[in-house]
Protein backbone atom coordinates (compact mmCIF):
# COMPACT_ATOMS: atom_id res chain seq x y z
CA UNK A 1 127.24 63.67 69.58
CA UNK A 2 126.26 66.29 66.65
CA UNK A 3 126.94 70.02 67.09
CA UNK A 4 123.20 70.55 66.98
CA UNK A 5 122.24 68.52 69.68
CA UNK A 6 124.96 70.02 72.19
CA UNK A 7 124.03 73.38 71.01
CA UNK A 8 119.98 72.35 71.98
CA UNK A 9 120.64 70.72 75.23
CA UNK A 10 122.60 73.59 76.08
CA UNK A 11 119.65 75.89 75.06
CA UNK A 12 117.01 73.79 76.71
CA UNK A 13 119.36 73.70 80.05
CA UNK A 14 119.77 77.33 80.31
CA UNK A 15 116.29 78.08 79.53
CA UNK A 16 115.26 75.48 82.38
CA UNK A 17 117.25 77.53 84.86
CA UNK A 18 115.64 80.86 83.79
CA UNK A 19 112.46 78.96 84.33
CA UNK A 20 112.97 77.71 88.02
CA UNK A 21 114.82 80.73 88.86
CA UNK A 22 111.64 83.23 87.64
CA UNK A 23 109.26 80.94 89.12
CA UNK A 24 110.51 82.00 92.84
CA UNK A 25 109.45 85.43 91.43
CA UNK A 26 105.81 84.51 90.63
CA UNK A 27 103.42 86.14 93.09
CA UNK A 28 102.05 85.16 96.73
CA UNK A 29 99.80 85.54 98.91
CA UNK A 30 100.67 87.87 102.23
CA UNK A 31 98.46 88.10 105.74
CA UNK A 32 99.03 91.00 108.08
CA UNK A 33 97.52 91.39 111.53
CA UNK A 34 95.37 89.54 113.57
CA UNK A 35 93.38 86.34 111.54
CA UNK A 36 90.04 86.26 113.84
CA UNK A 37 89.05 82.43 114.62
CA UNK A 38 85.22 82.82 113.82
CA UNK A 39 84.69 80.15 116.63
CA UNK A 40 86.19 81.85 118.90
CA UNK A 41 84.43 84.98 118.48
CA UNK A 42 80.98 83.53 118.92
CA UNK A 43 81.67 82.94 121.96
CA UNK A 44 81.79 86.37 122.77
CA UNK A 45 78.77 87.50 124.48
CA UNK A 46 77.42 90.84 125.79
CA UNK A 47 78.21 90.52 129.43
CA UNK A 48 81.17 89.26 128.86
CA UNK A 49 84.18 90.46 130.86
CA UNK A 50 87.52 92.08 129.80
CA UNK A 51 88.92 89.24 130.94
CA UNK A 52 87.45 86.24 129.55
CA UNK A 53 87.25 88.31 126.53
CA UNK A 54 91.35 88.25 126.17
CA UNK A 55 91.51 84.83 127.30
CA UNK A 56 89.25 84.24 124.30
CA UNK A 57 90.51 86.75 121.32
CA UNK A 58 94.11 87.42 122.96
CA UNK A 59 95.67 90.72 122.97
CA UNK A 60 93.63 93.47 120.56
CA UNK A 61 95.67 94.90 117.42
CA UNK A 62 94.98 98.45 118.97
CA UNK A 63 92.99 99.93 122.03
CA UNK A 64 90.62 103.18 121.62
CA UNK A 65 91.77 106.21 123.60
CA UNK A 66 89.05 108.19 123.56
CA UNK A 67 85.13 107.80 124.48
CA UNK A 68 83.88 104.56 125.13
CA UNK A 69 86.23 101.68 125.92
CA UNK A 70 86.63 99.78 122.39
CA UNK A 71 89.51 96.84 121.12
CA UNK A 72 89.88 96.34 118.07
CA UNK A 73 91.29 93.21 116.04
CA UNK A 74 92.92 94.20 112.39
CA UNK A 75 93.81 91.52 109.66
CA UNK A 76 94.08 92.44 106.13
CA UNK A 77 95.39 90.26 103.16
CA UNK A 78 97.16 91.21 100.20
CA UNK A 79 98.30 90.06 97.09
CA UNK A 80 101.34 90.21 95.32
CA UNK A 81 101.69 89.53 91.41
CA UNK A 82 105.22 89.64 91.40
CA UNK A 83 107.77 89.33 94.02
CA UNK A 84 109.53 92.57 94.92
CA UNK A 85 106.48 94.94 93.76
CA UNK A 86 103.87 96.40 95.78
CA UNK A 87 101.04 94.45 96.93
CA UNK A 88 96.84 95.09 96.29
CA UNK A 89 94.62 94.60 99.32
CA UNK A 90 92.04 92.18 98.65
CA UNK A 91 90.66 91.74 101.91
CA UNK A 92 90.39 93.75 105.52
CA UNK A 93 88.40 93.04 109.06
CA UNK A 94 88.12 95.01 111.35
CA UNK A 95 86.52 93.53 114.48
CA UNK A 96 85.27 95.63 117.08
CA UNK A 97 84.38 94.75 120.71
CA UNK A 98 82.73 97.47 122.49
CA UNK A 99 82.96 97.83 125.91
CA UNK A 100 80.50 99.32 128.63
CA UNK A 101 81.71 101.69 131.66
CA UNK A 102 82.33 98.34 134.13
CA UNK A 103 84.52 96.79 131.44
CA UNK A 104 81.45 94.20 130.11
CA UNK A 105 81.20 93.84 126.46
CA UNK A 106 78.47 95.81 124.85
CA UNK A 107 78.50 94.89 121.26
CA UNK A 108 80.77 92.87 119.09
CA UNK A 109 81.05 94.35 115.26
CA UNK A 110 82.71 93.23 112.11
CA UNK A 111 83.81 95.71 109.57
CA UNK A 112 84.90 94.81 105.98
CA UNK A 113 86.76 96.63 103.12
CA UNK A 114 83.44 98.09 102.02
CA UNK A 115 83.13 99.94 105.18
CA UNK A 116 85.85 101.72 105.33
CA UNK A 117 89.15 102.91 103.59
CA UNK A 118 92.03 100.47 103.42
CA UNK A 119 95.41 101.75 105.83
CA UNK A 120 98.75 100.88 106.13
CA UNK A 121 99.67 98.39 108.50
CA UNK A 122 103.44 98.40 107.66
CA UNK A 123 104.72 101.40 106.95
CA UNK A 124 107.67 101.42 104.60
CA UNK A 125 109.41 104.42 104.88
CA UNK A 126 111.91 105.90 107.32
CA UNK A 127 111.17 109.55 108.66
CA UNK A 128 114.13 111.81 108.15
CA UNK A 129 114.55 115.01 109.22
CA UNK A 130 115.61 117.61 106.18
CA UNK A 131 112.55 115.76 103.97
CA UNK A 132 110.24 119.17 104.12
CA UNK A 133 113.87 121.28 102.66
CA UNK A 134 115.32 121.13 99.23
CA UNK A 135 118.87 119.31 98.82
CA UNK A 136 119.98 122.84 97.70
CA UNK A 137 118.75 124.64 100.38
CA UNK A 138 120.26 122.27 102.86
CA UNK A 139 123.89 122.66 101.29
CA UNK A 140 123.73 126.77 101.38
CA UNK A 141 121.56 126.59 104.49
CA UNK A 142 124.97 127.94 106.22
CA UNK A 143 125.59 130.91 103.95
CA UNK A 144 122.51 132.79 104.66
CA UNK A 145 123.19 132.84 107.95
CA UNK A 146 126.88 133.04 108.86
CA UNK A 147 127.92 134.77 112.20
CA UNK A 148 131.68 133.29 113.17
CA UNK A 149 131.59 135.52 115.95
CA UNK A 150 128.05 134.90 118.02
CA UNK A 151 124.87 135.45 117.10
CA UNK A 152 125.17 139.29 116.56
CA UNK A 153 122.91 140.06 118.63
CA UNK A 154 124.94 142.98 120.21
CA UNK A 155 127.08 140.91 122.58
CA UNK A 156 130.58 140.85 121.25
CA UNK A 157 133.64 138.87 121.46
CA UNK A 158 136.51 141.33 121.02
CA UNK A 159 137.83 142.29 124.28
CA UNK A 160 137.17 145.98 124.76
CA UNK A 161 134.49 146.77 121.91
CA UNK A 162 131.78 148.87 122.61
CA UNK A 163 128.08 148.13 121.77
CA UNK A 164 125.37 150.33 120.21
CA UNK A 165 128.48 152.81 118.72
């Protein structure tokens, strides 16, 4: 074999493996929440009791707390162009199922993207405590206010010492 055609199968090898290695990397397609069966949900029907309603829709995404008894079912999908990177919403539904004071459904609603504003559903950050101080201020927190012997607020530790003197 030539020098040149080593040298070129080489080249068209390695290039290959950069190939199927960056197209892992190449985008997809991510679903969060619950996906509504649209079947399913037309057989909702004012009336309708808690129960049967769960045996039809399963367990709600989130309960209201406040005013009239409402479940709501959340899906939302996203896109990602490139693994690794954050992702675009392209779609959300919200579907409501209102409830009545005896626990019979009321009203079923759908909301969409255009109805509202688009929220979280993962979260992907850890709370710490010390985020609302500056690194500095954290290391010479302790200097400002040093007291090795109490608080100083008139009681003291040497045997004997009198206060307010």
């Amino acid at each position: 074999m030539s020098r040149r055609l080593v040298s070129s199968l080489a080249r068209a090898a390695v290039l290959g493996a950069v190939a199927v290695g960056v197209s892992g990397c190449i985008g997809e397609d991510i679903r969060h929440g619950y996906q509504i069966d649209q079947a399913a949900l037309a057989t909702v029907k004012p009336g309708m009791g808690a129960e049967q309603v769960l045996q039809i829709l399963g367990t709600p995404s989130t309960v209201s707390t406040v005013g009239n008894k409402s479940w709501y079912y959340i899906s939302q999908n996203t896109r990602r162009t490139v693994m690794f990177l954050g992702e675009q919403v392209e779609d959300q539904k919200v579907t409501a199922v209102y409830f009545n004071q005896g626990m019979k459904v009321e009203r079923v609603a759908l909301y969409g993207l255009q109805d509202g504003r688009v929220f979280d559903f993962i979260e992907r950050t850890t709370p710490a405590s010390g985020a609302d101080r500056a690194f500095i201020s954290q290391l010479f927190r302790g200097l400002t206010r040093y007291e090795p012997f109490g608080s100083g607020a008139g009681a003291s530790v040497v045997p004997g010492a009198r206060t307010g003197q």
